[in-house]
C-alpha atoms as a PDB file:
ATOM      1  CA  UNK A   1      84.880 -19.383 -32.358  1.00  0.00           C
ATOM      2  CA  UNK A   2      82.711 -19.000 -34.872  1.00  0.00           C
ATOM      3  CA  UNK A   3      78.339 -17.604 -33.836  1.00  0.00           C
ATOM      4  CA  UNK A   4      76.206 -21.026 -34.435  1.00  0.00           C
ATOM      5  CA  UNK A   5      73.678 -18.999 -35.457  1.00  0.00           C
ATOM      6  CA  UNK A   6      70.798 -20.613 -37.931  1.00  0.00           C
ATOM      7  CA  UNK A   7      67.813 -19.146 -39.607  1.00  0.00           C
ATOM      8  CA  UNK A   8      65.037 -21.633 -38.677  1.00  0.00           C
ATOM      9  CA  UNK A   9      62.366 -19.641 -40.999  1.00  0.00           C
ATOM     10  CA  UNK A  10      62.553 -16.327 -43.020  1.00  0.00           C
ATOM     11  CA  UNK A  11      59.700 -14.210 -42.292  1.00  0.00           C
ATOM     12  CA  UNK A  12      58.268 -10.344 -41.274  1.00  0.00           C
ATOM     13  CA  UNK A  13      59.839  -8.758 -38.483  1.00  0.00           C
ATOM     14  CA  UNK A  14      59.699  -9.067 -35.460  1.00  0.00           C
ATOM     15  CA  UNK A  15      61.687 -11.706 -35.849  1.00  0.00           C
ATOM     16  CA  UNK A  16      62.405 -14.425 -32.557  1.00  0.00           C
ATOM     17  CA  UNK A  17      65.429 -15.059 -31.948  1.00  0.00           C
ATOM     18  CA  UNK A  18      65.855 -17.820 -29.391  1.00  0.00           C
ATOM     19  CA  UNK A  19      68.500 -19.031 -27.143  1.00  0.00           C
ATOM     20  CA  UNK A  20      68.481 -22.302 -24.983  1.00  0.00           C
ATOM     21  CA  UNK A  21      70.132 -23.391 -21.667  1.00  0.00           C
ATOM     22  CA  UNK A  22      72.592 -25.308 -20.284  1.00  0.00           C
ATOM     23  CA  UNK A  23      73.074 -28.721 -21.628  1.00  0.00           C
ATOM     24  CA  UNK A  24      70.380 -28.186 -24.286  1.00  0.00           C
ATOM     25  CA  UNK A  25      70.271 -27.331 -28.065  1.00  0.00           C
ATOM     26  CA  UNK A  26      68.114 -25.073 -30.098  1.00  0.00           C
ATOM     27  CA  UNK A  27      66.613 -28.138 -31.024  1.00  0.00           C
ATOM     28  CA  UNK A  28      64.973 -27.868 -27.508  1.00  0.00           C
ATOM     29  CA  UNK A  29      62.617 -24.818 -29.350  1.00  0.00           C
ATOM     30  CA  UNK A  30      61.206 -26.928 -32.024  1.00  0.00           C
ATOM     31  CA  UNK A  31      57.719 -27.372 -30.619  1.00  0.00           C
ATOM     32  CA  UNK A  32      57.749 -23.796 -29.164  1.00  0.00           C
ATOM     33  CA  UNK A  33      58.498 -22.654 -32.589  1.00  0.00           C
ATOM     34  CA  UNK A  34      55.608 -24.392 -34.625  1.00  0.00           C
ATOM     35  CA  UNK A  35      52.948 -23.489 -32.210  1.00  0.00           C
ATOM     36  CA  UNK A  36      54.189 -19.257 -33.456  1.00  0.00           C
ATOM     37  CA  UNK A  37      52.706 -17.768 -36.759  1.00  0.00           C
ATOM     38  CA  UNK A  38      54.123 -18.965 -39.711  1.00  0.00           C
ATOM     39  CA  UNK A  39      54.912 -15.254 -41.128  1.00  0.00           C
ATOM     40  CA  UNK A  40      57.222 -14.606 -37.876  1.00  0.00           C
ATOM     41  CA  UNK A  41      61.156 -14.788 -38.687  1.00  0.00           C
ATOM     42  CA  UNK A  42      62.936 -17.369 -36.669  1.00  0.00           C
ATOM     43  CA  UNK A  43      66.509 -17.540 -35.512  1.00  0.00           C
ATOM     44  CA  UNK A  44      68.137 -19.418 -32.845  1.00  0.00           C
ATOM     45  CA  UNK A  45      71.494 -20.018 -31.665  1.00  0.00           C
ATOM     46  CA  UNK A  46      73.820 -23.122 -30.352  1.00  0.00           C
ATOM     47  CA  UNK A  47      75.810 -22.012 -27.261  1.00  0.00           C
ATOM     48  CA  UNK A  48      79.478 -23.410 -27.665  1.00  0.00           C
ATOM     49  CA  UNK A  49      79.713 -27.160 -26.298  1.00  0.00           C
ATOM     50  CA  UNK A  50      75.973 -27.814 -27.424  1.00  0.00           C
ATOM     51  CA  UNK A  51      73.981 -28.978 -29.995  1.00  0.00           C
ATOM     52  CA  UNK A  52      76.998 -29.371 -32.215  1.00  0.00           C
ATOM     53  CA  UNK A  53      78.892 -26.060 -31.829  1.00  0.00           C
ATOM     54  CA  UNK A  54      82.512 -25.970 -31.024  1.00  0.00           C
ATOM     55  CA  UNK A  55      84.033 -25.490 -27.563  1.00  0.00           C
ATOM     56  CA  UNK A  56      84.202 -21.998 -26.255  1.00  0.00           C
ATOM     57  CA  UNK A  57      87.254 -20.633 -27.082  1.00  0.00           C
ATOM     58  CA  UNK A  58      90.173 -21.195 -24.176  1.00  0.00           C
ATOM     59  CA  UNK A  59      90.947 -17.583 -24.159  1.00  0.00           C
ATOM     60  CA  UNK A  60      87.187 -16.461 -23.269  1.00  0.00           C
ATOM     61  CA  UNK A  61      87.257 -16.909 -19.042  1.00  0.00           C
ATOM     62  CA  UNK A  62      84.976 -14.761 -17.404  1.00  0.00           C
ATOM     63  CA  UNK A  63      81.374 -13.922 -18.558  1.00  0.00           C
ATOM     64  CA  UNK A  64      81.663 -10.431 -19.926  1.00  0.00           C
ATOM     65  CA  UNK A  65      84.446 -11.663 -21.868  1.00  0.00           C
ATOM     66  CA  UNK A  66      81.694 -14.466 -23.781  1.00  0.00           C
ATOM     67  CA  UNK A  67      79.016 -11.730 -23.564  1.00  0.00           C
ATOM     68  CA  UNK A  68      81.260  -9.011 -25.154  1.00  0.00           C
ATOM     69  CA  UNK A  69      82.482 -11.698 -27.764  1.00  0.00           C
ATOM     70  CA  UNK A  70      78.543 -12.647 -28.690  1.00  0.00           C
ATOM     71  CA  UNK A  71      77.593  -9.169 -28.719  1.00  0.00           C
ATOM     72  CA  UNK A  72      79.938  -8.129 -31.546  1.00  0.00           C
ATOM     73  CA  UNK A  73      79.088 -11.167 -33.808  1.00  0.00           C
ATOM     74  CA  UNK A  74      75.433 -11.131 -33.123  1.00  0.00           C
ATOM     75  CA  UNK A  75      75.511  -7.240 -34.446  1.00  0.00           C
ATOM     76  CA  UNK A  76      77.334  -8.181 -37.539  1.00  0.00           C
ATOM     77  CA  UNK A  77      74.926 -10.726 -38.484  1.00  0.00           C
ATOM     78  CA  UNK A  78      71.016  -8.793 -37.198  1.00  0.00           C
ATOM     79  CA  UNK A  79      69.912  -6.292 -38.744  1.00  0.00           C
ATOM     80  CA  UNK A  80      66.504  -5.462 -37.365  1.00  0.00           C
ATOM     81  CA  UNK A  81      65.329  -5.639 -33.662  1.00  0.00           C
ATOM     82  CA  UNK A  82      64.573  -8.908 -32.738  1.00  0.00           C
ATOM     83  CA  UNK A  83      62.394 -10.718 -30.038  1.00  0.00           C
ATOM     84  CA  UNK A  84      64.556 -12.314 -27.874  1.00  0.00           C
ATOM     85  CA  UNK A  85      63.693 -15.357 -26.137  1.00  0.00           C
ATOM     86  CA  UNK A  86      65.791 -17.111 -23.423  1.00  0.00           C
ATOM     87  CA  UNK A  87      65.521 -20.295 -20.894  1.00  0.00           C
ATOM     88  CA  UNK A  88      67.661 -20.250 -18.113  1.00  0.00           C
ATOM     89  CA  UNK A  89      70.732 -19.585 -19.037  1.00  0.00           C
ATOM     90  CA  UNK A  90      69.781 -18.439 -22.799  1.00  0.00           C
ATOM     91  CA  UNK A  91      67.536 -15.837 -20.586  1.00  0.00           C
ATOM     92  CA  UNK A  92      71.056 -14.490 -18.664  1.00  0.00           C
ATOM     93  CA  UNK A  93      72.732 -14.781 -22.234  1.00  0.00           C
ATOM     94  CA  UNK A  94      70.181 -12.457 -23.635  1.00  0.00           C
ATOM     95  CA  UNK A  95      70.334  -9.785 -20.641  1.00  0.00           C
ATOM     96  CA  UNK A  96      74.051  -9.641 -21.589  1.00  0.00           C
ATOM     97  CA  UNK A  97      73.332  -8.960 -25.039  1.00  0.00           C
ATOM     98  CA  UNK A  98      70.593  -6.693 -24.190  1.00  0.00           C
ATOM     99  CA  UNK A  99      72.769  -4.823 -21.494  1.00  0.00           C
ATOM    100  CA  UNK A 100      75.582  -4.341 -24.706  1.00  0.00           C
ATOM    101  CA  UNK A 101      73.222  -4.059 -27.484  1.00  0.00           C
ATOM    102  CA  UNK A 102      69.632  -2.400 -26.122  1.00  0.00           C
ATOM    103  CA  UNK A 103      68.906  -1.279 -29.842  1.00  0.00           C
ATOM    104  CA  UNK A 104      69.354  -5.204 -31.090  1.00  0.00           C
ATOM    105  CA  UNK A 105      65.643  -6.183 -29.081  1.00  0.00           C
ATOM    106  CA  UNK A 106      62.307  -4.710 -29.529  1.00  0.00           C
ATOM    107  CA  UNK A 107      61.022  -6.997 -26.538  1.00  0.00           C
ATOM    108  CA  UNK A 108      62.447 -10.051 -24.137  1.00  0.00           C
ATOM    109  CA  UNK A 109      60.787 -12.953 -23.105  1.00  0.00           C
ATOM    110  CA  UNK A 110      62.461 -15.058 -20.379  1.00  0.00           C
ATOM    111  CA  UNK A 111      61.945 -18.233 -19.157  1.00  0.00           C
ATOM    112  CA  UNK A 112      62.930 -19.835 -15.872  1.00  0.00           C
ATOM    113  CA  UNK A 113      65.675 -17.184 -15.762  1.00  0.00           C
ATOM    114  CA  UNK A 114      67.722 -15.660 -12.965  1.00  0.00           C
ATOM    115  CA  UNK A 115      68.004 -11.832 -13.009  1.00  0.00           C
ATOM    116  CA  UNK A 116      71.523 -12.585 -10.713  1.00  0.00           C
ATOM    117  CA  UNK A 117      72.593 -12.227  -7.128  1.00  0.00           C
ATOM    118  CA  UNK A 118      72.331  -9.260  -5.141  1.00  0.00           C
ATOM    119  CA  UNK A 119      74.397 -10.561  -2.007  1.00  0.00           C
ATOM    120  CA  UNK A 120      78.084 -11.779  -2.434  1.00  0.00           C
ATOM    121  CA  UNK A 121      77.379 -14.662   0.273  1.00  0.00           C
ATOM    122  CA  UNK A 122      75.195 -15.918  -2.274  1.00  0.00           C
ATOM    123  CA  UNK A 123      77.543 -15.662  -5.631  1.00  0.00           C
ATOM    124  CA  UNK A 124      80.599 -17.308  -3.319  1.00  0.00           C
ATOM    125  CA  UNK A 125      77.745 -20.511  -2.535  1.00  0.00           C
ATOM    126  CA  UNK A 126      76.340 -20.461  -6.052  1.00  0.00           C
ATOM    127  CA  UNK A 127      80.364 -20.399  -7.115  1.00  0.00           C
ATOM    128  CA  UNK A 128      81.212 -23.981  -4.863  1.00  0.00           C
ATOM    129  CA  UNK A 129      78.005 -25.603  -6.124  1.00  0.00           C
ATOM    130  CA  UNK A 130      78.746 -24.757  -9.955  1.00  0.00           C
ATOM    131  CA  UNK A 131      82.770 -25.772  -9.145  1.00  0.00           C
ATOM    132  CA  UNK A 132      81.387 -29.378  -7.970  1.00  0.00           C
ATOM    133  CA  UNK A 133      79.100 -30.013 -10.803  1.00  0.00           C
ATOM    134  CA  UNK A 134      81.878 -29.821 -13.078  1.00  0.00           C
ATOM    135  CA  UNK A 135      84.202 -31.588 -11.226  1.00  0.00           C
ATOM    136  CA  UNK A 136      81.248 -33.877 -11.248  1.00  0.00           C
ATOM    137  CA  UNK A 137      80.427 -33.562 -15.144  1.00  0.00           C
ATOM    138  CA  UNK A 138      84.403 -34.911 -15.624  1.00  0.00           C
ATOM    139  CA  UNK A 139      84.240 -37.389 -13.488  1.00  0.00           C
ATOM    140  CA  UNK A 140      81.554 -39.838 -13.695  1.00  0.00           C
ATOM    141  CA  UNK A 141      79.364 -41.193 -16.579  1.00  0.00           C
ATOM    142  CA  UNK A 142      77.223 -38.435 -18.962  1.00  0.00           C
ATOM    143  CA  UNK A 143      74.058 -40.849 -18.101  1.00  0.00           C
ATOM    144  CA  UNK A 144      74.824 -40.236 -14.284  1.00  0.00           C
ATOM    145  CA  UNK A 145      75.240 -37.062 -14.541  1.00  0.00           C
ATOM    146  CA  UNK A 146      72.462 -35.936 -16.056  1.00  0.00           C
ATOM    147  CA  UNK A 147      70.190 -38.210 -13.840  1.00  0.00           C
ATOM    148  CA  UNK A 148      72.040 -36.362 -10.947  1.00  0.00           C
ATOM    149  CA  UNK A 149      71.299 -32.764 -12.525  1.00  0.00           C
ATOM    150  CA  UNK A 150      67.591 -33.480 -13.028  1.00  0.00           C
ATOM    151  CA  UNK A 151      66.670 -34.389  -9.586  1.00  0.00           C
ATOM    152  CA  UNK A 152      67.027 -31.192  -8.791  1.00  0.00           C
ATOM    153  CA  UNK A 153      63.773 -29.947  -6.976  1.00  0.00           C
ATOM    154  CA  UNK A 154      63.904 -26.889  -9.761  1.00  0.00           C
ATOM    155  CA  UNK A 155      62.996 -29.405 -12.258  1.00  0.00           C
ATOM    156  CA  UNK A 156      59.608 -31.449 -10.687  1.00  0.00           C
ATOM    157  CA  UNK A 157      61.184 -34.729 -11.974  1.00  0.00           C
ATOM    158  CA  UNK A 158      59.088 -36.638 -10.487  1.00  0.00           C
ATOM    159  CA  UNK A 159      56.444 -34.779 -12.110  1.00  0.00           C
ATOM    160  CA  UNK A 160      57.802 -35.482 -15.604  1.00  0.00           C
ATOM    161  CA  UNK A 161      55.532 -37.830 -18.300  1.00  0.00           C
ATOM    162  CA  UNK A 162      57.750 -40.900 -19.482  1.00  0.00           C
ATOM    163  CA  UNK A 163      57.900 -39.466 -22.786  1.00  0.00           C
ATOM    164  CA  UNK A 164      59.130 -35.814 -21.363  1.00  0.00           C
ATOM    165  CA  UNK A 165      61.764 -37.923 -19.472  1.00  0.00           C
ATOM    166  CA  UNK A 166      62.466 -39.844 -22.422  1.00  0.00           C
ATOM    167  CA  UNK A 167      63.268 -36.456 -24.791  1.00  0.00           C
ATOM    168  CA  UNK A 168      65.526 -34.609 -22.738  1.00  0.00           C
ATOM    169  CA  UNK A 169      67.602 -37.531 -21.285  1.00  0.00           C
ATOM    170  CA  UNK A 170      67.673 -38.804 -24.979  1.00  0.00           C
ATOM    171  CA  UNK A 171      68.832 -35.504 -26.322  1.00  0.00           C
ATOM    172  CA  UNK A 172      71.485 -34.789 -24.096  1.00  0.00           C
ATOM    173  CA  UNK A 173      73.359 -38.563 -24.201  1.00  0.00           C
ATOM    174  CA  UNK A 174      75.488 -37.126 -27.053  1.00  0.00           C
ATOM    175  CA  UNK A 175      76.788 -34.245 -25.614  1.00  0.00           C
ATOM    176  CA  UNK A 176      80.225 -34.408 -24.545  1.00  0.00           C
ATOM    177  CA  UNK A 177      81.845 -33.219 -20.902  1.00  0.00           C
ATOM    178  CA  UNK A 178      85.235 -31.557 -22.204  1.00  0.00           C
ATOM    179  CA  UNK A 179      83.259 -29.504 -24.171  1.00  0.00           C
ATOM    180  CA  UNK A 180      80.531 -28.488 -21.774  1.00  0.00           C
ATOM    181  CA  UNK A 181      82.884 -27.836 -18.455  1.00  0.00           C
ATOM    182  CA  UNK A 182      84.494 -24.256 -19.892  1.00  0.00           C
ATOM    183  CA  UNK A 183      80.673 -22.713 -20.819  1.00  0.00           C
ATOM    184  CA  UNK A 184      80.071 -23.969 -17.785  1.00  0.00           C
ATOM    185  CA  UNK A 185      82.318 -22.283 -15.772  1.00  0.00           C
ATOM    186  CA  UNK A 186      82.393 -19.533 -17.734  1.00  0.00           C
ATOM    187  CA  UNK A 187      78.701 -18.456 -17.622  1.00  0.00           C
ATOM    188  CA  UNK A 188      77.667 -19.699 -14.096  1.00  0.00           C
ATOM    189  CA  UNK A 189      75.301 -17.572 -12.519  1.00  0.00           C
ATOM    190  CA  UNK A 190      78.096 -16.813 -10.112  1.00  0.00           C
ATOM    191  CA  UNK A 191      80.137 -14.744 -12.516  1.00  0.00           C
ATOM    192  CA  UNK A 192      77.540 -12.828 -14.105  1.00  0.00           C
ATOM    193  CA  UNK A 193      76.320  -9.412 -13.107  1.00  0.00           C
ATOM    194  CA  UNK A 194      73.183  -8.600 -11.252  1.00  0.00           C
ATOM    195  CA  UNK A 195      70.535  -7.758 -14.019  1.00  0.00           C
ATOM    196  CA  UNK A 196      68.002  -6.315 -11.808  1.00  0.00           C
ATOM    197  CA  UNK A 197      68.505  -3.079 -11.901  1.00  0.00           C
ATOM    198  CA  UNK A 198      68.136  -3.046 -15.594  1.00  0.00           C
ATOM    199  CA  UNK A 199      65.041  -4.789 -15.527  1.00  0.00           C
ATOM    200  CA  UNK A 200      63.579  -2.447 -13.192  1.00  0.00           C
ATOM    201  CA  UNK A 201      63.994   0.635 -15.190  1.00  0.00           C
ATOM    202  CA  UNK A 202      64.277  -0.619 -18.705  1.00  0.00           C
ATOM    203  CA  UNK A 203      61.622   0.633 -20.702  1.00  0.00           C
ATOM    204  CA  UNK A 204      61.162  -2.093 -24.069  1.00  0.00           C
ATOM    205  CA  UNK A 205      58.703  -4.984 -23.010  1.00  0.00           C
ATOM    206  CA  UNK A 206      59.764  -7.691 -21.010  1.00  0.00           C
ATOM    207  CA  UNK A 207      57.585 -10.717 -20.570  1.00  0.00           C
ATOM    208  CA  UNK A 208      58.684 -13.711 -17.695  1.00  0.00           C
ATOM    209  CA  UNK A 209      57.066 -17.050 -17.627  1.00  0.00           C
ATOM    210  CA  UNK A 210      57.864 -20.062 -14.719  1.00  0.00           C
ATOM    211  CA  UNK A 211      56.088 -23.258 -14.085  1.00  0.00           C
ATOM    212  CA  UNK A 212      53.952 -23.354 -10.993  1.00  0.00           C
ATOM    213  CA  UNK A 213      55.935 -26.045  -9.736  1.00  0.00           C
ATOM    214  CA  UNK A 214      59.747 -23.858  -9.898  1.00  0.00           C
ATOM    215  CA  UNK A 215      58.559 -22.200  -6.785  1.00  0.00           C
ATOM    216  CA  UNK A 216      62.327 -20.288  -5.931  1.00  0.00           C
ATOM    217  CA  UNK A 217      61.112 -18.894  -9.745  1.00  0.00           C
ATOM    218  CA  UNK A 218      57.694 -18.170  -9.093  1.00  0.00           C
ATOM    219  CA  UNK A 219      58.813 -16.084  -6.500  1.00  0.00           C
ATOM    220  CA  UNK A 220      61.467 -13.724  -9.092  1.00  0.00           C
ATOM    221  CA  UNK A 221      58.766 -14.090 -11.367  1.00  0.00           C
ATOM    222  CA  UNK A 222      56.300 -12.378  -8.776  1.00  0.00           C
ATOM    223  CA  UNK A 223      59.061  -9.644  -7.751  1.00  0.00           C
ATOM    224  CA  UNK A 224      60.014  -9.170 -11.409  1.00  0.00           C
ATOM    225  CA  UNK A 225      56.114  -8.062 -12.554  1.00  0.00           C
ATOM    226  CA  UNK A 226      56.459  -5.788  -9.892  1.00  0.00           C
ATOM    227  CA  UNK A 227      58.998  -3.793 -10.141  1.00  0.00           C
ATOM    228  CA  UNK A 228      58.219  -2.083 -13.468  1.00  0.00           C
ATOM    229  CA  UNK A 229      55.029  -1.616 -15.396  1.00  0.00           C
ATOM    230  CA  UNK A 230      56.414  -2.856 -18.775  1.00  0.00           C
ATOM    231  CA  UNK A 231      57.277  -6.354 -16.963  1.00  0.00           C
ATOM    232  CA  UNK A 232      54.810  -8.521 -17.126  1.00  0.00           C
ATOM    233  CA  UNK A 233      54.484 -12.330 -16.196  1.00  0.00           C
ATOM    234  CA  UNK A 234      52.321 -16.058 -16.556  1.00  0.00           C
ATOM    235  CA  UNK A 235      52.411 -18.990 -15.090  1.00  0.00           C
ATOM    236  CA  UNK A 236      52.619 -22.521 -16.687  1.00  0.00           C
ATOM    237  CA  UNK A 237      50.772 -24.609 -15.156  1.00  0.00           C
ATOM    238  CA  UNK A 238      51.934 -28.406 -14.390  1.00  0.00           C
ATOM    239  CA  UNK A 239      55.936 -27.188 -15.223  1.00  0.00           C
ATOM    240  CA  UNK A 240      58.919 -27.147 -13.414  1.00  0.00           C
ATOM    241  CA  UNK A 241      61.695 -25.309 -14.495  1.00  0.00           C
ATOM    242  CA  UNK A 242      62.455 -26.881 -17.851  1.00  0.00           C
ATOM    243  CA  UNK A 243      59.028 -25.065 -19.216  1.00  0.00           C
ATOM    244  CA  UNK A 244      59.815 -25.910 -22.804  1.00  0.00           C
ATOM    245  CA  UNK A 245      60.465 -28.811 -23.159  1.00  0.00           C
ATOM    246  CA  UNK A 246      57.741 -29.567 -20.702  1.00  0.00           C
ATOM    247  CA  UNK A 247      55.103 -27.679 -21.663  1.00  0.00           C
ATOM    248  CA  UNK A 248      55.919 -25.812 -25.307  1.00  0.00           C
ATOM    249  CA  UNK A 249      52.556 -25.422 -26.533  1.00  0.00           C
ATOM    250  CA  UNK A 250      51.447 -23.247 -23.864  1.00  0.00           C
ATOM    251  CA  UNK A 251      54.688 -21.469 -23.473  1.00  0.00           C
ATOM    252  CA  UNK A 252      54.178 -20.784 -27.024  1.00  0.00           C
ATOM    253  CA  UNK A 253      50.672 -19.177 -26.729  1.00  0.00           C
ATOM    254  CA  UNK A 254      52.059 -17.221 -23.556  1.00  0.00           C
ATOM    255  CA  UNK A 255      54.613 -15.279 -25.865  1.00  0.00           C
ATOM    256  CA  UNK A 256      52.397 -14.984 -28.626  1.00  0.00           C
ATOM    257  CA  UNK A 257      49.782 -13.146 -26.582  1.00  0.00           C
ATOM    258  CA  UNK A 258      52.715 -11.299 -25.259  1.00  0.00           C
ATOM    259  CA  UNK A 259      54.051 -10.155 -28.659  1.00  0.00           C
ATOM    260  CA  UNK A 260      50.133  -9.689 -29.942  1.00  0.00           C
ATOM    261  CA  UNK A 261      48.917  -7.403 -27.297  1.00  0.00           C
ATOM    262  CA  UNK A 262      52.614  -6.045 -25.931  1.00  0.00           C
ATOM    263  CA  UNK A 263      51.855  -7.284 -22.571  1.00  0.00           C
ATOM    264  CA  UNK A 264      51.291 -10.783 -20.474  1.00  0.00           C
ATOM    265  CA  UNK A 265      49.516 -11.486 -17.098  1.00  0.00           C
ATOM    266  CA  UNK A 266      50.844 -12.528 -13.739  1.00  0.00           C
ATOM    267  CA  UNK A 267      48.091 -15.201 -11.997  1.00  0.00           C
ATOM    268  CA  UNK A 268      49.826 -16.858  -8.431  1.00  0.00           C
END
């Protein structure tokens, strides 16, 4: 299983390198990306099953088994520090790679991401939900499906312009379930570590943003900025938890003052 790494643009370090979430594409960074400064390096990466990389690999079953995987091919092919940015579960993708590879990022940025559970109740209920959705994702129509998996209140659907609607149902018709059901599994939030401890005493800038209508987020992103001085936070206004795709211009000037001054805001 080859890395579907790309170089979007050659450039100065720091480079970004960014990572998208489930059921999306790095495609899903495009407007993020030309709202940064042209002279920034820019790299992003297709998780297997989307945005035309192969399946995860049958052998891979658990999520320290991908991360460990990832980790060894993204060393091979960086060789400076890079920005990482992460939605969702790019974000828990990156605090893998971070947690393996600490010298690989000179900063994080995460978006709409969950540091993990602290409570076993809650991994065990997160565990039965994630099992249905992809009993659900084989069973019934891709359309369906992903009208099902936006109405969740984490996303403000209801909320969403016609032409924000239009985009990300558009862009995820051609995705197909066989190969999205083993990422699935294998990185649900259920089977990943709890990054918060590592957050808390981790010492390289870390910058969170959430939409002011992902309230469950709002609420780690509140905790998050403080818990350790070099963890800092913003708010998107009018989002809900798909904050790029919803909002990318402002996302994009909320990481650029991050990387610019070395530290964000928090406003409730």
């Amino acid at each position: 299983m080859a890395l579907n790494l790309h170089t979007v643009r050659s450039g100065a370090s720091p480079s970004y390198f960014f990572v998208h979430g489930l059921f999306g594409s790095a495609g899903d960074w495009r407007d993020v990306i030309a709202e940064l400064p042209p002279e920034r390096g820019v790299l992003t990466l297709n998780l297997p099953g989307h945005g035309g990389a192969e399946p995860i690999d049958s052998r891979i079953a658990t999520f320290d088994q991908y991360l460990d995987h990832l980790a060894r091919d993204f060393q091979a092919a960086i060789r400076e520090p890079v920005v990482g940015v992460g939605y969702s579960l790019g974000g828990r993708i990156l605090l893998g790679l971070w947690q393996r590879i600490p010298e690989m990022f000179s900063a994080l940025c995460l978006v709409s991401t969950f540091p993990g559970f602290e409570s076993e109740e809650e991994r065990r209920q997160r565990l039965r939900v994630d099992g249905e959705w992809i009993e659900k994702l084989a069973r019934i129509p891709g359309d369906e499906f992903f009208s099902e998996w936006y109405d969740q209140p984490l996303f403000a659907r209801s909320e969403w312009s016609p032409d924000v609607e239009g985009r990300i149902l558009t862009s995820r018709a051609g995705l197909r379930a066989t190969d999205l059901a083993g990422i699935f599994g294998v990185t649900s939030a259920a089977s990943m570590p709890s990054f918060w401890g590592d957050l808390a005493s981790t010492s390289i800038p870390v910058h969170y943003v959430v939409g002011s209508r992902d309230v469950k987020y709002l609420r780690i992103a509140e905790r998050l900025a403080g818990c350790n001085p070099v963890i800092s936070a913003s708010v998107i206004e009018g989002a809900g938890h798909l904050v790029l795709l919803e909002k990318p211009h402002e996302l994009a000037r909320s990481m650029y003052d991050f990387v610019k001054v070395g530290r964000g805001f928090f406003s409730p």
